[in-house]
C-alpha atoms as a PDB file:
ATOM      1  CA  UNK A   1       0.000   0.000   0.000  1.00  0.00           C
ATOM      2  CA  UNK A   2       2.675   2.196   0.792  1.00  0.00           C
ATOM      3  CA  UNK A   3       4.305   1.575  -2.866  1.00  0.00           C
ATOM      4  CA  UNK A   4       1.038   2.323  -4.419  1.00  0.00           C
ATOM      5  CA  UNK A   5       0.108   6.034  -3.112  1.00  0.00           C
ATOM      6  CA  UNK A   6       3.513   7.120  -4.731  1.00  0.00           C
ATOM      7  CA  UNK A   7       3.636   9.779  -6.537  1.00  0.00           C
ATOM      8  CA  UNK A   8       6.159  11.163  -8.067  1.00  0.00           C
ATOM      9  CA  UNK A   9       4.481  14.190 -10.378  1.00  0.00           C
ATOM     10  CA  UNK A  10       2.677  12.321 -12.662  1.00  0.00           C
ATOM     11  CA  UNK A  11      -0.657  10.939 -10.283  1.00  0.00           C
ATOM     12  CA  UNK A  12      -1.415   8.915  -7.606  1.00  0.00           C
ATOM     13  CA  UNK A  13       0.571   5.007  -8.163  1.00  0.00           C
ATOM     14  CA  UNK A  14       3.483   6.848 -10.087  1.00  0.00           C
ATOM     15  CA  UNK A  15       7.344   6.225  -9.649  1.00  0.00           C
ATOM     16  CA  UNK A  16      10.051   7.916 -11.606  1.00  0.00           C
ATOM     17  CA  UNK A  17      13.314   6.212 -12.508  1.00  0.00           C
ATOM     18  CA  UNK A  18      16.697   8.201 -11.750  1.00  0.00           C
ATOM     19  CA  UNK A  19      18.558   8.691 -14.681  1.00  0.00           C
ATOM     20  CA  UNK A  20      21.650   6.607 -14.048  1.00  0.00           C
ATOM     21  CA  UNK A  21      20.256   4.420 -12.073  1.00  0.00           C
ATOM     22  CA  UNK A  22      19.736   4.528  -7.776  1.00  0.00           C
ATOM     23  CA  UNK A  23      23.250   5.673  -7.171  1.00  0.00           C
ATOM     24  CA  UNK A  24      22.164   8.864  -9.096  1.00  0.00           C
ATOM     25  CA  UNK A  25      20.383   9.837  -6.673  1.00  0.00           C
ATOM     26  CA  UNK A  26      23.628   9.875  -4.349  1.00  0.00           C
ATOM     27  CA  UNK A  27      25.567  11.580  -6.482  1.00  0.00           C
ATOM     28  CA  UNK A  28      23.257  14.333  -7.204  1.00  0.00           C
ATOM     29  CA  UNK A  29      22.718  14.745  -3.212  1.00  0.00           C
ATOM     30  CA  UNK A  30      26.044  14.582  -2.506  1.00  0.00           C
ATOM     31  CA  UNK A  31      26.849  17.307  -5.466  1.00  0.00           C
ATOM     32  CA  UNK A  32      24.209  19.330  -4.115  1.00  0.00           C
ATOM     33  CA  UNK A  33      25.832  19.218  -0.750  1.00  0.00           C
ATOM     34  CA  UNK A  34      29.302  20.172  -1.425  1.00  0.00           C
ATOM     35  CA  UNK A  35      27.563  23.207  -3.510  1.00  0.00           C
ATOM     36  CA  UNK A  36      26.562  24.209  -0.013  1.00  0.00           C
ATOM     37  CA  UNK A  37      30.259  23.375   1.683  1.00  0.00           C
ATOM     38  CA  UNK A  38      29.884  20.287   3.252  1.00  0.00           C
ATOM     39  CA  UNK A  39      32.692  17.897   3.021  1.00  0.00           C
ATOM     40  CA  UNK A  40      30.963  14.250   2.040  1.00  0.00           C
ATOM     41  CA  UNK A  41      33.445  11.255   3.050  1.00  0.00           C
ATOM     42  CA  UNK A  42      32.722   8.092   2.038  1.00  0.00           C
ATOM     43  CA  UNK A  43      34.347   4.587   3.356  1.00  0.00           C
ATOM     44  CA  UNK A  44      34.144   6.383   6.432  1.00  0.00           C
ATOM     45  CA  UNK A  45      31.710   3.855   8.737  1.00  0.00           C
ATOM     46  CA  UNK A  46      30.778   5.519  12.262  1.00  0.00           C
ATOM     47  CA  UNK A  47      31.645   3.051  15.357  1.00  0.00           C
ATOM     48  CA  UNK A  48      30.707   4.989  18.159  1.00  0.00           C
ATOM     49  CA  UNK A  49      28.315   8.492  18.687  1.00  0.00           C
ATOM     50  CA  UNK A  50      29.920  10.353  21.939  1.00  0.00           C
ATOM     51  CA  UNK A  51      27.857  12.249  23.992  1.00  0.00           C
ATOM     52  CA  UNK A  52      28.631  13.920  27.517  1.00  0.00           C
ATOM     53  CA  UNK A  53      25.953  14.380  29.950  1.00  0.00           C
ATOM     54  CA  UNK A  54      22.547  13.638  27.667  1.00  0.00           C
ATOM     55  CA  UNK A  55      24.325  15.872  25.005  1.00  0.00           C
ATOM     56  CA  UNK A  56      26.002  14.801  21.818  1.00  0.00           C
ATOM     57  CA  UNK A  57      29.321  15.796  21.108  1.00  0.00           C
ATOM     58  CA  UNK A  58      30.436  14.246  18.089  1.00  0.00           C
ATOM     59  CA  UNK A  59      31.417  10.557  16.291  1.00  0.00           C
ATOM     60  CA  UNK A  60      34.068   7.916  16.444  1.00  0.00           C
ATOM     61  CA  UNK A  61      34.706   6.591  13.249  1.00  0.00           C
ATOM     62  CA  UNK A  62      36.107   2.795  12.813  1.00  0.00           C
ATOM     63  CA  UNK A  63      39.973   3.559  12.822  1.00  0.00           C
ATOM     64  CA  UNK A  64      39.641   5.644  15.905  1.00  0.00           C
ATOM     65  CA  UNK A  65      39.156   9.227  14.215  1.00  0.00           C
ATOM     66  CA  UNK A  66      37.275  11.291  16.268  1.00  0.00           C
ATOM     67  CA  UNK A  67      34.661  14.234  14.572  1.00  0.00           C
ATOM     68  CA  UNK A  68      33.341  16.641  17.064  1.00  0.00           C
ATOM     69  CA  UNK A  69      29.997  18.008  16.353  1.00  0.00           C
ATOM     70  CA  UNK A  70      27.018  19.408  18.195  1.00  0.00           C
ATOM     71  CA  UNK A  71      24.702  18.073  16.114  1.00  0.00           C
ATOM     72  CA  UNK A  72      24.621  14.726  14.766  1.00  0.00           C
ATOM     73  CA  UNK A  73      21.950  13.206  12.346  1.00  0.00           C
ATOM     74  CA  UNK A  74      21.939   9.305  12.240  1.00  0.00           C
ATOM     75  CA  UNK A  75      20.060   7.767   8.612  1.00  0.00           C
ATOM     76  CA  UNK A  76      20.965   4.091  10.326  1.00  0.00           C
ATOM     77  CA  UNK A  77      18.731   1.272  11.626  1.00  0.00           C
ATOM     78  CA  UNK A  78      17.007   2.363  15.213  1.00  0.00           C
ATOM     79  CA  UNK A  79      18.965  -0.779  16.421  1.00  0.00           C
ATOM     80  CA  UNK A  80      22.186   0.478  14.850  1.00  0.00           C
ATOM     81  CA  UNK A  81      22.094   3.694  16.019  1.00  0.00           C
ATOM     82  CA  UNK A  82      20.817   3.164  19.229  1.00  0.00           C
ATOM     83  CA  UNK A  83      22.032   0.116  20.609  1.00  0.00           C
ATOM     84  CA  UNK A  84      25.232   0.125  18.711  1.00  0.00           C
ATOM     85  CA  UNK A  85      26.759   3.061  17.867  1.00  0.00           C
ATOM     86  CA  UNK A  86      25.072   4.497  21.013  1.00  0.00           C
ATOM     87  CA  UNK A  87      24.930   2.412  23.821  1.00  0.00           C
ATOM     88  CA  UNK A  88      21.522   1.288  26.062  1.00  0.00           C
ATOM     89  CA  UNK A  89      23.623   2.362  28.915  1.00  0.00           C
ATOM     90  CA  UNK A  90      22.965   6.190  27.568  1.00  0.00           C
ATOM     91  CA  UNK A  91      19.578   5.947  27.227  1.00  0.00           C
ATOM     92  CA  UNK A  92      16.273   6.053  29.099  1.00  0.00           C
ATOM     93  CA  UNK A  93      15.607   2.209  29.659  1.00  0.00           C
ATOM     94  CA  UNK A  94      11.192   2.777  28.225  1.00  0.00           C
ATOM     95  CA  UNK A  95      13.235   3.741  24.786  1.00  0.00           C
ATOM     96  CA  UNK A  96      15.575   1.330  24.580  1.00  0.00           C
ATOM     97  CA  UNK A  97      12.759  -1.352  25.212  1.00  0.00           C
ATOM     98  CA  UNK A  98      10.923   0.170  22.633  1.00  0.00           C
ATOM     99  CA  UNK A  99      13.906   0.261  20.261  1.00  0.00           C
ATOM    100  CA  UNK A 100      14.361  -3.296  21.157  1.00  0.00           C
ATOM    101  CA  UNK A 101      10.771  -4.277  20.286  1.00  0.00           C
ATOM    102  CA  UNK A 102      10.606  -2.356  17.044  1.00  0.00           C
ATOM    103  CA  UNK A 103       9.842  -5.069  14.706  1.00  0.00           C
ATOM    104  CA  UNK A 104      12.006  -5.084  11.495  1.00  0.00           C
ATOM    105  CA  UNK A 105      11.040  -8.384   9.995  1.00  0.00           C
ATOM    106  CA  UNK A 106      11.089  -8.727   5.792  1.00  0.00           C
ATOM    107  CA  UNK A 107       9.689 -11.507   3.630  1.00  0.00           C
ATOM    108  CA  UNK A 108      11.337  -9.798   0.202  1.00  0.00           C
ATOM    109  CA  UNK A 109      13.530 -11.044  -1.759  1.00  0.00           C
ATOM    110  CA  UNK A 110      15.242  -8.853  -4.640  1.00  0.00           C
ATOM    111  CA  UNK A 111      16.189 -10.546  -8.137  1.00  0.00           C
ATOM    112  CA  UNK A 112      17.978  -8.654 -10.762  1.00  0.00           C
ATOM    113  CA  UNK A 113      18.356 -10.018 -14.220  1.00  0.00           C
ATOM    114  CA  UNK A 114      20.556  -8.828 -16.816  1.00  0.00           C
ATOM    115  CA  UNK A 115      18.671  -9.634 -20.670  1.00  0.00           C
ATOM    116  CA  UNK A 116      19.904 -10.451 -24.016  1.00  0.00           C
ATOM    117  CA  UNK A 117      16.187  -8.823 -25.155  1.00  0.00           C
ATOM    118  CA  UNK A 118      13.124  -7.435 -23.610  1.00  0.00           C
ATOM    119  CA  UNK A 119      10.374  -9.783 -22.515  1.00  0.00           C
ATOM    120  CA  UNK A 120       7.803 -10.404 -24.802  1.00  0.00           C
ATOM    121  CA  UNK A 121       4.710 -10.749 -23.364  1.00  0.00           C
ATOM    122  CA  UNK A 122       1.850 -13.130 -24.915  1.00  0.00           C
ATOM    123  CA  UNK A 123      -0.693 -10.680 -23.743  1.00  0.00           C
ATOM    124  CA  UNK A 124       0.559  -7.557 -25.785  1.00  0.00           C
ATOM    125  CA  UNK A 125       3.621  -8.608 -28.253  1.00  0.00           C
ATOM    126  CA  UNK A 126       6.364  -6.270 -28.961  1.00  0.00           C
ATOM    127  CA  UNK A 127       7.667  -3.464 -27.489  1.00  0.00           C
ATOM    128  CA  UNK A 128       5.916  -0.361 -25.773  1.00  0.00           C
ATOM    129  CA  UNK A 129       4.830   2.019 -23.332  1.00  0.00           C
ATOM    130  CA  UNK A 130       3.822  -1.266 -21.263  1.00  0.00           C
ATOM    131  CA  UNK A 131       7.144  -2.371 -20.907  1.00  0.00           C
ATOM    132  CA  UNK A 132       7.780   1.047 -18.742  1.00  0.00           C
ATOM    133  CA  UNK A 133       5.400   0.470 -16.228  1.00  0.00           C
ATOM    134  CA  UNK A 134       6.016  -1.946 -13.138  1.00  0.00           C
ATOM    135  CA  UNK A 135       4.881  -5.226 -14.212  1.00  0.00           C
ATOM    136  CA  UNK A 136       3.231  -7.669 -11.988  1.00  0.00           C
ATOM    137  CA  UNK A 137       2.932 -11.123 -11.051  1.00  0.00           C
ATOM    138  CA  UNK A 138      -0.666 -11.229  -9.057  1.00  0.00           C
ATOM    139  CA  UNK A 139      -3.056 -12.601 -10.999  1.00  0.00           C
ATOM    140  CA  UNK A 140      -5.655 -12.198  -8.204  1.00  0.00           C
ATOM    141  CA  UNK A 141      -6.230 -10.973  -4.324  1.00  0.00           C
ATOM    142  CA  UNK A 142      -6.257 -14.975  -3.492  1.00  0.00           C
ATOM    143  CA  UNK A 143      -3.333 -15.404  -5.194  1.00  0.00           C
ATOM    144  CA  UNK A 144      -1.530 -12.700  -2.827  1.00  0.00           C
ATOM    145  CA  UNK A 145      -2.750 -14.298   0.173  1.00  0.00           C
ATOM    146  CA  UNK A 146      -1.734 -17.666  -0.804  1.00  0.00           C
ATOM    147  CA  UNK A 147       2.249 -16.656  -1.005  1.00  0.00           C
ATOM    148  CA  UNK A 148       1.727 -14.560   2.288  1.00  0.00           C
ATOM    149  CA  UNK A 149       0.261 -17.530   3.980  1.00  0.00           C
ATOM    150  CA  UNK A 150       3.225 -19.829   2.881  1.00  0.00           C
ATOM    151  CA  UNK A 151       5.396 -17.704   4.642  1.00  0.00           C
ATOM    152  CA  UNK A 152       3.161 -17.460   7.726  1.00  0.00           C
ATOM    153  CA  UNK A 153       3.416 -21.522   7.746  1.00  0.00           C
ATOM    154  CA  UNK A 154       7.265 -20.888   7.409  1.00  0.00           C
ATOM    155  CA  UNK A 155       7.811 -21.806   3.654  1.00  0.00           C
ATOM    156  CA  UNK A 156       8.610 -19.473   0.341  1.00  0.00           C
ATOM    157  CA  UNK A 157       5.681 -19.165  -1.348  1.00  0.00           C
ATOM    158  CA  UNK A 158       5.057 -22.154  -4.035  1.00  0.00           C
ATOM    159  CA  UNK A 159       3.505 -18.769  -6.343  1.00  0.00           C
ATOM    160  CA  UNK A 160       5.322 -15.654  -5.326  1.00  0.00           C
ATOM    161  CA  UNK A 161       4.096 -12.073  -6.028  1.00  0.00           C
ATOM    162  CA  UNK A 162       6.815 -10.379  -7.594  1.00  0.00           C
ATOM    163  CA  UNK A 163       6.616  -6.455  -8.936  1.00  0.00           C
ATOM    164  CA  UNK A 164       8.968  -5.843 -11.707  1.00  0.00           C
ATOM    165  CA  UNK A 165      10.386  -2.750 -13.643  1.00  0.00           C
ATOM    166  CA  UNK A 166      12.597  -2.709 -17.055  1.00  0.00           C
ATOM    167  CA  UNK A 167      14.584   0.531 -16.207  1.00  0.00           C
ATOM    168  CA  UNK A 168      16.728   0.283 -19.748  1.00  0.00           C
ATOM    169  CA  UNK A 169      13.326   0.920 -21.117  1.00  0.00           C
ATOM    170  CA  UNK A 170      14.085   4.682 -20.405  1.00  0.00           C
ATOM    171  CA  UNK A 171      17.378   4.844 -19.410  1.00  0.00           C
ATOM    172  CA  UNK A 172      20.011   3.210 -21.850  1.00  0.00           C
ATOM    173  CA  UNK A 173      23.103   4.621 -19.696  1.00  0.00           C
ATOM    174  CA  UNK A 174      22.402   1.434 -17.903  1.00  0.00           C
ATOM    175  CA  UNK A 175      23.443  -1.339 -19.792  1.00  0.00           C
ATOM    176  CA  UNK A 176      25.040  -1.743 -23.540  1.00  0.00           C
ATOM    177  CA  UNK A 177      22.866  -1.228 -26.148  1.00  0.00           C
ATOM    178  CA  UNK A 178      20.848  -4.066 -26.844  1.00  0.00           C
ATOM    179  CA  UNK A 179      20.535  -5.410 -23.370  1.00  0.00           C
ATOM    180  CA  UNK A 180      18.266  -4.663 -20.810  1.00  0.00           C
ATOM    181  CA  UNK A 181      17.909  -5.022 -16.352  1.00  0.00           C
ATOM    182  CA  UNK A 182      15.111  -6.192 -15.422  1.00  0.00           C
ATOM    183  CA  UNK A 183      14.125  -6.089 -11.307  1.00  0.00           C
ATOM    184  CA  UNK A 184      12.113  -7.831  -9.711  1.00  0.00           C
ATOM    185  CA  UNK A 185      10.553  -6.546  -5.936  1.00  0.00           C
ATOM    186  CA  UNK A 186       9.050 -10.243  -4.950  1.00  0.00           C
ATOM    187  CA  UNK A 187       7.513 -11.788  -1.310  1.00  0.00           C
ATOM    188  CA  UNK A 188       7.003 -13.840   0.834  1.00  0.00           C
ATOM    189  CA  UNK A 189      10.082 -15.771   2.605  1.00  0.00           C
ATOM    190  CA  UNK A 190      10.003 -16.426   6.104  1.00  0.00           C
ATOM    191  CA  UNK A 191      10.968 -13.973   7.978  1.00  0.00           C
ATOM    192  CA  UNK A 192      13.286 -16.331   9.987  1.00  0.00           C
ATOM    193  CA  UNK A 193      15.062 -16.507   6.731  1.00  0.00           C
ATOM    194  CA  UNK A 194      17.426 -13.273   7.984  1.00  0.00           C
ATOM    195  CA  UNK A 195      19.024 -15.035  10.077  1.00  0.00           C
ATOM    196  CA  UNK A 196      20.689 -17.763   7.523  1.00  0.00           C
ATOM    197  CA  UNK A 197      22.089 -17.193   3.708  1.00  0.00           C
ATOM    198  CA  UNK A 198      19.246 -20.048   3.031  1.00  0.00           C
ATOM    199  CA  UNK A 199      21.295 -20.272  -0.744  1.00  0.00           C
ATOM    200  CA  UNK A 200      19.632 -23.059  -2.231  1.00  0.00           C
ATOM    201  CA  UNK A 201      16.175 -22.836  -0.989  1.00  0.00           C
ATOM    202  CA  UNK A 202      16.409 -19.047  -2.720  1.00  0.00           C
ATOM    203  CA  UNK A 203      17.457 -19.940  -5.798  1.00  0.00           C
ATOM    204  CA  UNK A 204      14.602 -22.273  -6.045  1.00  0.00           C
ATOM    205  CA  UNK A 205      12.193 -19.547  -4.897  1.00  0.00           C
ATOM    206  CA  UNK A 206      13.635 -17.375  -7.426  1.00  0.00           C
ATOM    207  CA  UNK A 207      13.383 -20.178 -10.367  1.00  0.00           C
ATOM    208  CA  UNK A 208       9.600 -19.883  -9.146  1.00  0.00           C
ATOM    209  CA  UNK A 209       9.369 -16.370  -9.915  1.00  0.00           C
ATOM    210  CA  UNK A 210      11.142 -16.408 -13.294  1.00  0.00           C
ATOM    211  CA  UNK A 211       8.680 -19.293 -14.440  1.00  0.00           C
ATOM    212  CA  UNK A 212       6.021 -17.580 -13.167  1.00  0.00           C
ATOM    213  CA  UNK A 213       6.733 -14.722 -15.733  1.00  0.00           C
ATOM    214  CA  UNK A 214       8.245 -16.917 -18.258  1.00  0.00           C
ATOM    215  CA  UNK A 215       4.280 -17.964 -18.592  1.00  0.00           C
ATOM    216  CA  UNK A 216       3.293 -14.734 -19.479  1.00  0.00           C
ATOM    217  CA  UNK A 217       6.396 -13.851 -21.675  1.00  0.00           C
ATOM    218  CA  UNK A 218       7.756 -17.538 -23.352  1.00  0.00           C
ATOM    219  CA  UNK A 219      11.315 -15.575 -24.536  1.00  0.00           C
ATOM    220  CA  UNK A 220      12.106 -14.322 -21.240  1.00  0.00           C
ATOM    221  CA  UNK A 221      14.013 -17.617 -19.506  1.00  0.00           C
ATOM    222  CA  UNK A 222      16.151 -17.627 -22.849  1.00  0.00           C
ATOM    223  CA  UNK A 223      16.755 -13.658 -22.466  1.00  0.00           C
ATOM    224  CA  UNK A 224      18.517 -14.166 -18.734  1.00  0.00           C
ATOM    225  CA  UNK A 225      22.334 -13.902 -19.248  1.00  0.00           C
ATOM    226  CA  UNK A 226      22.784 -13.357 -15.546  1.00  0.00           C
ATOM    227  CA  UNK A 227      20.847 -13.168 -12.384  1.00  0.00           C
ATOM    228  CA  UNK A 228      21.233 -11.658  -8.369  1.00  0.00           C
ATOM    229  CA  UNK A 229      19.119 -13.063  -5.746  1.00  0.00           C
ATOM    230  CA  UNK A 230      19.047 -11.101  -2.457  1.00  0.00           C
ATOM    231  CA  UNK A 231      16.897 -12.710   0.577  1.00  0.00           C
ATOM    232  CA  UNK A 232      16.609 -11.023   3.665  1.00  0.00           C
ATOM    233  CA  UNK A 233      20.104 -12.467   4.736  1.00  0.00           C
ATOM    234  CA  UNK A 234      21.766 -10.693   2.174  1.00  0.00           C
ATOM    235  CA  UNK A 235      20.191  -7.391   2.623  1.00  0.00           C
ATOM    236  CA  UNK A 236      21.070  -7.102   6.100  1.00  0.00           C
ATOM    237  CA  UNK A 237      24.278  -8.382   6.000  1.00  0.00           C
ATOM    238  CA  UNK A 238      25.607  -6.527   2.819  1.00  0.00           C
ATOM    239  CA  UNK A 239      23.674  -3.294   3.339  1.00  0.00           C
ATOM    240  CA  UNK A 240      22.760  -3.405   7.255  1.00  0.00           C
ATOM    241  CA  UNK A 241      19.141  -3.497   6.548  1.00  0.00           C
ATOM    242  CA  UNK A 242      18.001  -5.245   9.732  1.00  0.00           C
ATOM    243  CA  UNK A 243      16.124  -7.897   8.895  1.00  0.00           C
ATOM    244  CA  UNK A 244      16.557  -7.168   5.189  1.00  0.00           C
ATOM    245  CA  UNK A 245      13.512  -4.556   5.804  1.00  0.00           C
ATOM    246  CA  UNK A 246      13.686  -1.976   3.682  1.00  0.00           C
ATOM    247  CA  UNK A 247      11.713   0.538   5.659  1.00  0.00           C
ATOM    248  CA  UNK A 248      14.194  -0.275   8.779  1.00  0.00           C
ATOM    249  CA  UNK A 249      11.154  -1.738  10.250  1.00  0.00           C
ATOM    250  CA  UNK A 250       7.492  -2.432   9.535  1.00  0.00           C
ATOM    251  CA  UNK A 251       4.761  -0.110   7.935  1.00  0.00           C
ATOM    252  CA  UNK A 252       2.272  -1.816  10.516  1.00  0.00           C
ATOM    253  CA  UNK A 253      -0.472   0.480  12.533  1.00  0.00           C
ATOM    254  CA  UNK A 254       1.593   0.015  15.840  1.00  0.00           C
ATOM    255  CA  UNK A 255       4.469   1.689  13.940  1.00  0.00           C
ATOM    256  CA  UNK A 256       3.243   4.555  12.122  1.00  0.00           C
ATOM    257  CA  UNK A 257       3.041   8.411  12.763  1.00  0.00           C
ATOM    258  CA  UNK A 258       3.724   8.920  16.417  1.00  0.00           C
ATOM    259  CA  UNK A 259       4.489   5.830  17.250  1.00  0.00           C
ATOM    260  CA  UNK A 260       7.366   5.834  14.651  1.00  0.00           C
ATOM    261  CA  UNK A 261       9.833   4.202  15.844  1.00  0.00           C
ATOM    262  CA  UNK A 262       9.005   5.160  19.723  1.00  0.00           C
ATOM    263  CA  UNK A 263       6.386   6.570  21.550  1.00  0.00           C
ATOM    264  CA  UNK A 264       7.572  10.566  22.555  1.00  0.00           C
ATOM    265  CA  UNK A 265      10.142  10.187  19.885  1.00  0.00           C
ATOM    266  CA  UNK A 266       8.206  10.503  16.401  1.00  0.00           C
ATOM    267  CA  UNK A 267       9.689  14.214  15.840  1.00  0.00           C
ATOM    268  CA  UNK A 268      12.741  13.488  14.835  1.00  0.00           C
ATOM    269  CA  UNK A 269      14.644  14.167  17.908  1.00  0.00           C
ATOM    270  CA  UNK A 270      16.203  11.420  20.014  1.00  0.00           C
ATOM    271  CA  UNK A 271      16.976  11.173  24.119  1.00  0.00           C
ATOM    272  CA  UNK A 272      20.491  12.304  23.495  1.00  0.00           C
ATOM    273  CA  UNK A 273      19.906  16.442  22.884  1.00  0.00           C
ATOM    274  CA  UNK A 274      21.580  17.375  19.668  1.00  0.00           C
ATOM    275  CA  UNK A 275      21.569  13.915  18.135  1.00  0.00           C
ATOM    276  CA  UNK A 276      18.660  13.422  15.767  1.00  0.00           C
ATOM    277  CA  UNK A 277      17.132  10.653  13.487  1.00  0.00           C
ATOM    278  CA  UNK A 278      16.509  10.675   9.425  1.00  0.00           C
ATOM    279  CA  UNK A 279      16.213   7.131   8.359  1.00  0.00           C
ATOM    280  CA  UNK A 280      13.313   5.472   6.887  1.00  0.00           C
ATOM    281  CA  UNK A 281      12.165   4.540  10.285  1.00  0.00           C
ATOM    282  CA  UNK A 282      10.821   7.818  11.126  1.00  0.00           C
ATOM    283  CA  UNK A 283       7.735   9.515   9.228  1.00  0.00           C
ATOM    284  CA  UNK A 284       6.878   8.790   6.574  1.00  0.00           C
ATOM    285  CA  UNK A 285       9.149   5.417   5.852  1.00  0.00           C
ATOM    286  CA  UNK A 286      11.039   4.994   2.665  1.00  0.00           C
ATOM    287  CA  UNK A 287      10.648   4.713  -0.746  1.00  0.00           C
ATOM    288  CA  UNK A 288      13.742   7.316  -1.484  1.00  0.00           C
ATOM    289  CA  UNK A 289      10.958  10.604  -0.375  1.00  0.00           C
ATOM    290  CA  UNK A 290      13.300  12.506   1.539  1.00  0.00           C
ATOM    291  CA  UNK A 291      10.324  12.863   3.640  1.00  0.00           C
ATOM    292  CA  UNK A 292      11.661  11.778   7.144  1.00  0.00           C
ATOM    293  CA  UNK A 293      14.970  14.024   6.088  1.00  0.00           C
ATOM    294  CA  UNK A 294      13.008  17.283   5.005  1.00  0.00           C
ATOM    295  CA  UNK A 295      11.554  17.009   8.599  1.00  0.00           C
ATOM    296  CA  UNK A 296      14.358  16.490  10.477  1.00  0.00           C
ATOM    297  CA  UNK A 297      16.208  19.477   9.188  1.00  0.00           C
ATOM    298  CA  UNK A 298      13.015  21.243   9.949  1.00  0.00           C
ATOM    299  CA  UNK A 299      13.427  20.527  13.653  1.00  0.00           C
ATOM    300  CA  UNK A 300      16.828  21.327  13.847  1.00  0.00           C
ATOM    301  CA  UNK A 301      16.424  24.443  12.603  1.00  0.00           C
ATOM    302  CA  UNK A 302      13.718  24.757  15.145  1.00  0.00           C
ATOM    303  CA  UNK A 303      15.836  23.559  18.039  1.00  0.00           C
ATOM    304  CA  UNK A 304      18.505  26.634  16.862  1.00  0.00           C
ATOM    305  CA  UNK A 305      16.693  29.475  16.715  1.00  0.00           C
ATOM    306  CA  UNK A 306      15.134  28.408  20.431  1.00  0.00           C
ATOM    307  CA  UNK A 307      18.812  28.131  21.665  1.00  0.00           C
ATOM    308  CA  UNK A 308      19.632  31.139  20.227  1.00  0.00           C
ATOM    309  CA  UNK A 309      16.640  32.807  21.519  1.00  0.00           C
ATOM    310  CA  UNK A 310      17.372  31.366  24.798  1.00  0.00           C
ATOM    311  CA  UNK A 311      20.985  32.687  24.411  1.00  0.00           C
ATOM    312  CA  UNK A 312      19.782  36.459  23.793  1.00  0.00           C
ATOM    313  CA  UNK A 313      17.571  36.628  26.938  1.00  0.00           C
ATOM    314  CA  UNK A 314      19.779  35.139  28.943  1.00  0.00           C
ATOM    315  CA  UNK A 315      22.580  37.642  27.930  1.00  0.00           C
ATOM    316  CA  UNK A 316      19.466  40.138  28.243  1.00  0.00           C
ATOM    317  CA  UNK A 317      18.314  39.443  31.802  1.00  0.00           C
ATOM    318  CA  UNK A 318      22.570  39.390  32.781  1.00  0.00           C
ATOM    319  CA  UNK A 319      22.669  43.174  31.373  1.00  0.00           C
END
């Protein structure tokens, strides 16, 4: 549900591919902040955020380089940030149970395929505008429930749903000419399954989904010159998604709006003054809206112009 009420300025449902593909979409950030004269590092993973009595006052960086800062924004996994890089020892023990009960379970599994051609699809030969849209495999409500039920029982579903986009469609910087990348967005695994690589038993669920749309387009099985399979394992372990969500935790009504991701904590500030959250497990989630980020820098600026406020009648009531 939270896919579908996209929009990304063309109607409700829409999504808009980055030129260049997601990594784009880093680059033009990171552009756009060095404009403004920040210094970006990359390769540069944080270990450890210091703080000194309930205030933060910078970062430890693996290596042992320390950054001082009075503000720190963290775009990591709750868990990560708070129970990692953070301590539970420096925190209020309500929020750190609530942290530690945040539920960040994920039955996707991500499959990238590199084509020798574009699928051809029984139902409306040939290439078009079709081929542009996201393409799924649901043929019905029951046949949702089914693969979300094997997963409940603590199998991959026999008939996974699987929502796929042909990027190269639009954007040929992608790939040589003549070949095309095809993802697929497809559920359900167990969510157990983050805790092992579960190899084999993947590659079989993934088989599943490629026959599943090798039904509806006979040339695409032929087309696949190469194929990624990420499981929930793979997510977290590769890009410390915990639990290979990739909302860092679940769009469920105990987890949304003010309750996002702990009760007295849904603005974007945490128990630690000066350190604040951005990551898609504030308002409003993920799907690459900036939303949760727009906010946060709202607040901050907030917080300064009270402490400077503060500052000026304070220096006021001293004259």
């Amino acid at each position: 549900m939270h896919h579908e009420i996209g929009d990304a300025g063309l109607g409700l449902s829409s999504w808009g591919y980055p030129r260049g593909g997601m990594g784009a979409v880093s680059d033009a950030l990171k552009d756009s902040a060095e404009e403004f004269g920040a210094e970006v590092r990359t390769n540069a993973p944080v270990e450890r955020i210091l703080q000194r009595n309930g205030r933060v006052t910078g970062v430890v960086l693996e290596g042992g380089e320390e950054l001082e800062a009075d503000i720190v924004v963290a775009a990591t996994h709750p868990r990560i940030t708070f129970l990692e890089q953070l301590g539970r020892e420096e925190l209020p023990d309500e929020f750190v149970g609530a942290i530690e009960r945040w539920n960040s379970r994920s039955g996707v599994v991500k499959i990238n395929l590199a084509l020798s051609e574009l699928p051809d699809f029984t139902a409306d030969p040939g290439r078009g505008d079709h081929l542009g849209g996201a393409i799924e495999l649901a043929h019905s409500i029951d046949y949702i429930e089914e693969a979300f039920q094997d997963a409940r029982r603590g199998e991959p579903a026999r008939r996974p749903f699987s929502d796929g986009v042909i990027p190269t469609v639009f954007d040929r910087t992608l790939c040589p000419e003549g070949y095309h990348i095809m993802s697929l967005f497809t559920q359900w695994v167990p969510h157990e399954w983050s805790k092992e690589p579960h190899r084999e038993e993947l590659e079989a669920y993934a088989d599943r989904v490629i026959d599943g749309y090798g039904e509806l387009a006979p040339n695409l099985k032929s087309a696949i010159m190469h194929r990624q399979v990420l499981g929930p394992y793979d997510m977290e372990q590769d890009i410390g998604l915990i639990g290979g969500n990739i909302f860092h935790g679940e769009l469920t009504a105990e987890q949304l709006f003010h309750m996002r991701p702990a009760p007295g904590y849904a603005d974007y500030r945490t128990p630690i003054r000066g350190l604040y959250q951005a990551s898609s497990a504030t308002h409003a989630g993920g799907g690459v809206c900036a939303i949760p980020a727009y906010n946060c820098v709202r607040e901050i600026r907030r917080d300064r112009r009270r402490e400077r406020l503060k500052e000026r009648l304070t220096l006021r009531n001293r004259g």
